[in-house]
N, C-alpha and C. Protein backbone atom coordinates (compact mmCIF):
# COMPACT_ATOMS: atom_id res chain seq x y z
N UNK A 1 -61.65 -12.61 8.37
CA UNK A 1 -60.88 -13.60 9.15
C UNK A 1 -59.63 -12.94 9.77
N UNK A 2 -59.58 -12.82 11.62
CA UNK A 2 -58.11 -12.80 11.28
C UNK A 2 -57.16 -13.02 11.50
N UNK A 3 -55.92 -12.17 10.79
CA UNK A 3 -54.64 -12.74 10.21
C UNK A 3 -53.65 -13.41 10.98
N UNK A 4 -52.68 -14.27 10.31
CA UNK A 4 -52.22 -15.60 11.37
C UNK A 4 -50.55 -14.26 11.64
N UNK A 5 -50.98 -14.82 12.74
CA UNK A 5 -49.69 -13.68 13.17
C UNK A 5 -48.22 -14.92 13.32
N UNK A 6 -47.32 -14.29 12.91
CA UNK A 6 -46.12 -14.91 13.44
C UNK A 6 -45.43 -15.77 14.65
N UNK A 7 -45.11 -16.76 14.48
CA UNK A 7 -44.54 -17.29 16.12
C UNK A 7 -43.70 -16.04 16.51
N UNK A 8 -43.34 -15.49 17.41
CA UNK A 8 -42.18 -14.92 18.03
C UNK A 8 -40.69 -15.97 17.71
N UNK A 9 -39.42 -14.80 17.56
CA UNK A 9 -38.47 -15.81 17.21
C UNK A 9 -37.77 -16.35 18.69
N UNK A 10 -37.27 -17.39 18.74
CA UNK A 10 -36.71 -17.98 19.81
C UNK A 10 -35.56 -16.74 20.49
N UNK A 11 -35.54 -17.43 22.09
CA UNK A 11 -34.83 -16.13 23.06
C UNK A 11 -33.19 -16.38 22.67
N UNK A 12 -32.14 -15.16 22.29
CA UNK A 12 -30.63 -15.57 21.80
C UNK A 12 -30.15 -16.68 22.72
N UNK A 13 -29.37 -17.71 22.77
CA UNK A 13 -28.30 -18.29 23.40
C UNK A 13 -27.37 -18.00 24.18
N UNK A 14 -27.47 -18.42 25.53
CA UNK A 14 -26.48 -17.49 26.42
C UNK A 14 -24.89 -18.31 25.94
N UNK A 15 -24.34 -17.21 25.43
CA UNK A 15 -22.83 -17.70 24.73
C UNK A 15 -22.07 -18.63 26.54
N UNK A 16 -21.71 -19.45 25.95
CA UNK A 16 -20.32 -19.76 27.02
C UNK A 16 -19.17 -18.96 27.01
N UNK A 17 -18.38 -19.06 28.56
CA UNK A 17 -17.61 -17.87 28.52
C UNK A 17 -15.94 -18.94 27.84
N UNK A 18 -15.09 -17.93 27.47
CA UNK A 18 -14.13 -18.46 26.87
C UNK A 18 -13.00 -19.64 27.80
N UNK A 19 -12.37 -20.27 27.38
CA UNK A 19 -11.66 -21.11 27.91
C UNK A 19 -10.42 -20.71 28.63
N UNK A 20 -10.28 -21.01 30.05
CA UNK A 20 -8.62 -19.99 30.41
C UNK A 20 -7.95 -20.62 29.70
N UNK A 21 -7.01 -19.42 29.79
CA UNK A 21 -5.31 -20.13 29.13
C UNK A 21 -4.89 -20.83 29.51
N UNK A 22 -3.48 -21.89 29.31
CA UNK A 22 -3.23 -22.54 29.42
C UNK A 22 -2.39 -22.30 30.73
N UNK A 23 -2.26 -22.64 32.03
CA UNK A 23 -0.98 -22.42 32.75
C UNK A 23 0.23 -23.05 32.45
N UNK A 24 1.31 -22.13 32.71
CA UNK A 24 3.05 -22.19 32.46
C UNK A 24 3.14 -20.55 32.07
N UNK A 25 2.45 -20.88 30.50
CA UNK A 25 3.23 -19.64 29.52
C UNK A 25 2.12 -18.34 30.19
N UNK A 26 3.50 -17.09 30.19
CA UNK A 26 2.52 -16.09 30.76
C UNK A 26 2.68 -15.13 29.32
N UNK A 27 1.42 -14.38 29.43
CA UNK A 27 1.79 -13.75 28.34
C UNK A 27 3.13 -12.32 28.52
N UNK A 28 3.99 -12.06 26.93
CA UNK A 28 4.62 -11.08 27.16
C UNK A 28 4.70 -9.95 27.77
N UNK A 29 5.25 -9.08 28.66
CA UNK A 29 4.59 -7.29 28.85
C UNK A 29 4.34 -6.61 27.31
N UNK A 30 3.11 -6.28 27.96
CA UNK A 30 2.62 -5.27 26.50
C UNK A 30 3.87 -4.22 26.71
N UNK A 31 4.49 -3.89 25.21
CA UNK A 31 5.22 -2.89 25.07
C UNK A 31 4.21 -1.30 25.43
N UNK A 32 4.86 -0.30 25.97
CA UNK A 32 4.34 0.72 25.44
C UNK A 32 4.14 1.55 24.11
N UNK A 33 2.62 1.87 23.95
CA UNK A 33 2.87 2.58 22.77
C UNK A 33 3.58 3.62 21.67
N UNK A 34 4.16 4.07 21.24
CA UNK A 34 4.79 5.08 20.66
C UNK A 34 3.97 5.94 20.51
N UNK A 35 4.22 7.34 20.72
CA UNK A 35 3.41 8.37 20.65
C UNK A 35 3.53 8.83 19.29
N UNK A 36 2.47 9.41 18.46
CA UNK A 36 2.54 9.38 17.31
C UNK A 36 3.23 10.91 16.95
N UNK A 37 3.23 10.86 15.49
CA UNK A 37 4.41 12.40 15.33
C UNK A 37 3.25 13.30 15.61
N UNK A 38 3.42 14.52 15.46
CA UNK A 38 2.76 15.82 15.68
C UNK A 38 2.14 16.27 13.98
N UNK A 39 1.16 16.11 14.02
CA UNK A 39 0.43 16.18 13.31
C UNK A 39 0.42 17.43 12.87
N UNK A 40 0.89 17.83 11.12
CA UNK A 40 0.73 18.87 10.20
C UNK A 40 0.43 18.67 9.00
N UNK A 41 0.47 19.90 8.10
CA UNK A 41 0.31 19.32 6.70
C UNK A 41 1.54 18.95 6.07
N UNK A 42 1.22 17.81 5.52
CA UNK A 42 2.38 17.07 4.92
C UNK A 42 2.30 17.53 3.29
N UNK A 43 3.83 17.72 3.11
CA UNK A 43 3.93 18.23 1.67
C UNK A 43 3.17 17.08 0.33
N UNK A 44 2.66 17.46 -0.46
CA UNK A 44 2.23 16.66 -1.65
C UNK A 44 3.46 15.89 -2.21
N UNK A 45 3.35 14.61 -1.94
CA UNK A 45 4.53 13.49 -3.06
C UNK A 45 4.66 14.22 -4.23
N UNK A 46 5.96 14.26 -4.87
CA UNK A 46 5.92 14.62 -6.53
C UNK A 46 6.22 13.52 -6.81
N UNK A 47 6.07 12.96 -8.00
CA UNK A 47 6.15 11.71 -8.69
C UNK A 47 7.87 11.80 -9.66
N UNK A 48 8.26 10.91 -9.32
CA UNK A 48 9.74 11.27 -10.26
C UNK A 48 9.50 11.06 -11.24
N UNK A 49 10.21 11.55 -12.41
CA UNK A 49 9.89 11.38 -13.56
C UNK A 49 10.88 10.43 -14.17
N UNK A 50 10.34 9.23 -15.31
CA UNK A 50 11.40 8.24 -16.09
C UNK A 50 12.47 8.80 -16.36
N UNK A 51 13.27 8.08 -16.41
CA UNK A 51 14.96 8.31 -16.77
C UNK A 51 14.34 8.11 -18.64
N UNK A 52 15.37 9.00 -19.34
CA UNK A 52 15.23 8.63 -20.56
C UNK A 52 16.54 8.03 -21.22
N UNK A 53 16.43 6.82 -21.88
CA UNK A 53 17.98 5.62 -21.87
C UNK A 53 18.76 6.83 -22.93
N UNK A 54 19.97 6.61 -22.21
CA UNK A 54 21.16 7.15 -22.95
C UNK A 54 21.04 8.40 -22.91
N UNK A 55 20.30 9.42 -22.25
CA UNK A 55 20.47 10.41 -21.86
C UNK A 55 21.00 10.97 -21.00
N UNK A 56 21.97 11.50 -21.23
CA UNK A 56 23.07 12.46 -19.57
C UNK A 56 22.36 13.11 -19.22
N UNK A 57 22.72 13.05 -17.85
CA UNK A 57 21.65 13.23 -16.56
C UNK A 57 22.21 15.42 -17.13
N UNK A 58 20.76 16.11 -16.83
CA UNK A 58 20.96 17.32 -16.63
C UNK A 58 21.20 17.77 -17.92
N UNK A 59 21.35 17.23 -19.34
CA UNK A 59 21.01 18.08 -20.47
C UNK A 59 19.41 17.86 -21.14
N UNK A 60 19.36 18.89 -21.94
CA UNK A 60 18.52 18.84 -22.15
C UNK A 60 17.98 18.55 -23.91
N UNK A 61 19.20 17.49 -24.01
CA UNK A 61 19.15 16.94 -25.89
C UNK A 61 17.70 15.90 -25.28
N UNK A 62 17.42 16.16 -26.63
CA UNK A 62 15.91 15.10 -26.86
C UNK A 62 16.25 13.43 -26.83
N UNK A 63 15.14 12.54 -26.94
CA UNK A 63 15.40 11.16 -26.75
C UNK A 63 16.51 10.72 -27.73
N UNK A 64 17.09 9.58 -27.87
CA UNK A 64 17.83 8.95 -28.94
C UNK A 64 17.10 8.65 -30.23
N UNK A 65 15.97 8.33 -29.68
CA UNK A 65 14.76 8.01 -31.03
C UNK A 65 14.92 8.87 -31.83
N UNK A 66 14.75 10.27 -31.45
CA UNK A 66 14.60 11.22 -32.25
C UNK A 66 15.32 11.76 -33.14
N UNK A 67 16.93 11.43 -32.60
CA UNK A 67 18.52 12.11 -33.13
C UNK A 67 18.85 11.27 -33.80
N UNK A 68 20.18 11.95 -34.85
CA UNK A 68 20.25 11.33 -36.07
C UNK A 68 20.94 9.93 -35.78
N UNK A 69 21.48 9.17 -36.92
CA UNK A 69 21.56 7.92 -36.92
C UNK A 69 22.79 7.41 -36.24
N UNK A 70 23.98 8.24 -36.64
CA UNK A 70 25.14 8.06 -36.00
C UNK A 70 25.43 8.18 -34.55
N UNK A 71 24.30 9.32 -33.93
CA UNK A 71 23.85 9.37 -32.37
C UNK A 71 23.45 8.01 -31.78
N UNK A 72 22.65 7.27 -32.80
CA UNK A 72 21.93 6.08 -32.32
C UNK A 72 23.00 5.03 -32.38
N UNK A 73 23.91 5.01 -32.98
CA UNK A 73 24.60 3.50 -33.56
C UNK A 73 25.23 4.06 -32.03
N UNK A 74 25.37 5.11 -31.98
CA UNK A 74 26.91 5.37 -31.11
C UNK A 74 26.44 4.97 -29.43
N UNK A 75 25.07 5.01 -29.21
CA UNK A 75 24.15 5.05 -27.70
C UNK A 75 24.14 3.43 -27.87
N UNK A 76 24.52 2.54 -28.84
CA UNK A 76 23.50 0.87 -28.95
C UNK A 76 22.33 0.75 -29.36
N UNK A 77 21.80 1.51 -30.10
CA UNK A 77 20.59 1.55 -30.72
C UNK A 77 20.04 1.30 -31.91
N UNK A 78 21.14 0.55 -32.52
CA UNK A 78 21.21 0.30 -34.11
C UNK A 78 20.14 0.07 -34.88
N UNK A 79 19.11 -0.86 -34.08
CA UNK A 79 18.00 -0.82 -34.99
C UNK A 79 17.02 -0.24 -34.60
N UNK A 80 16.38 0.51 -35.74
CA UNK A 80 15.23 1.48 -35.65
C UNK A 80 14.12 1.41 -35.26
């Protein structure tokens, strides 16, 4: 027997064209574009690193956690 073939699919829809604008308002002047920078290799981001609390900037003593107790009372750190 043979086979039942497919209808063909219907022909697309001729779209309508869009609606004019409205008259009065005109549109703005397009600004000109900015020309973009000059393209090189850009340095790799470094990531900053956390501040550590109660540490002066540029030495190199360890956290408060770590130092003895009287260090800690003296930073606000009283409890352990």
């Amino acid at each position: 027997p043979p086979k039942a073939r497919k209808a063909p699919p219907p022909p697309p829809k001729a779209r309508k064209a869009p609606p004019p604008p409205p008259k009065g308002k005109k549109a703005p002047p397009s600004k000109p574009k900015k020309t973009p920078p000059p393209q090189g290799k850009k340095p790799q981001r470094k990531r900053a690193k956390r501040p550590v609390s109660g540490k002066p900037k540029g030495s190199p003593q360890t956290k408060p956690k770590k130092r003895g107790r009287r260090i800690r009372i003296k930073l606000g750190l009283k409890q352990s």
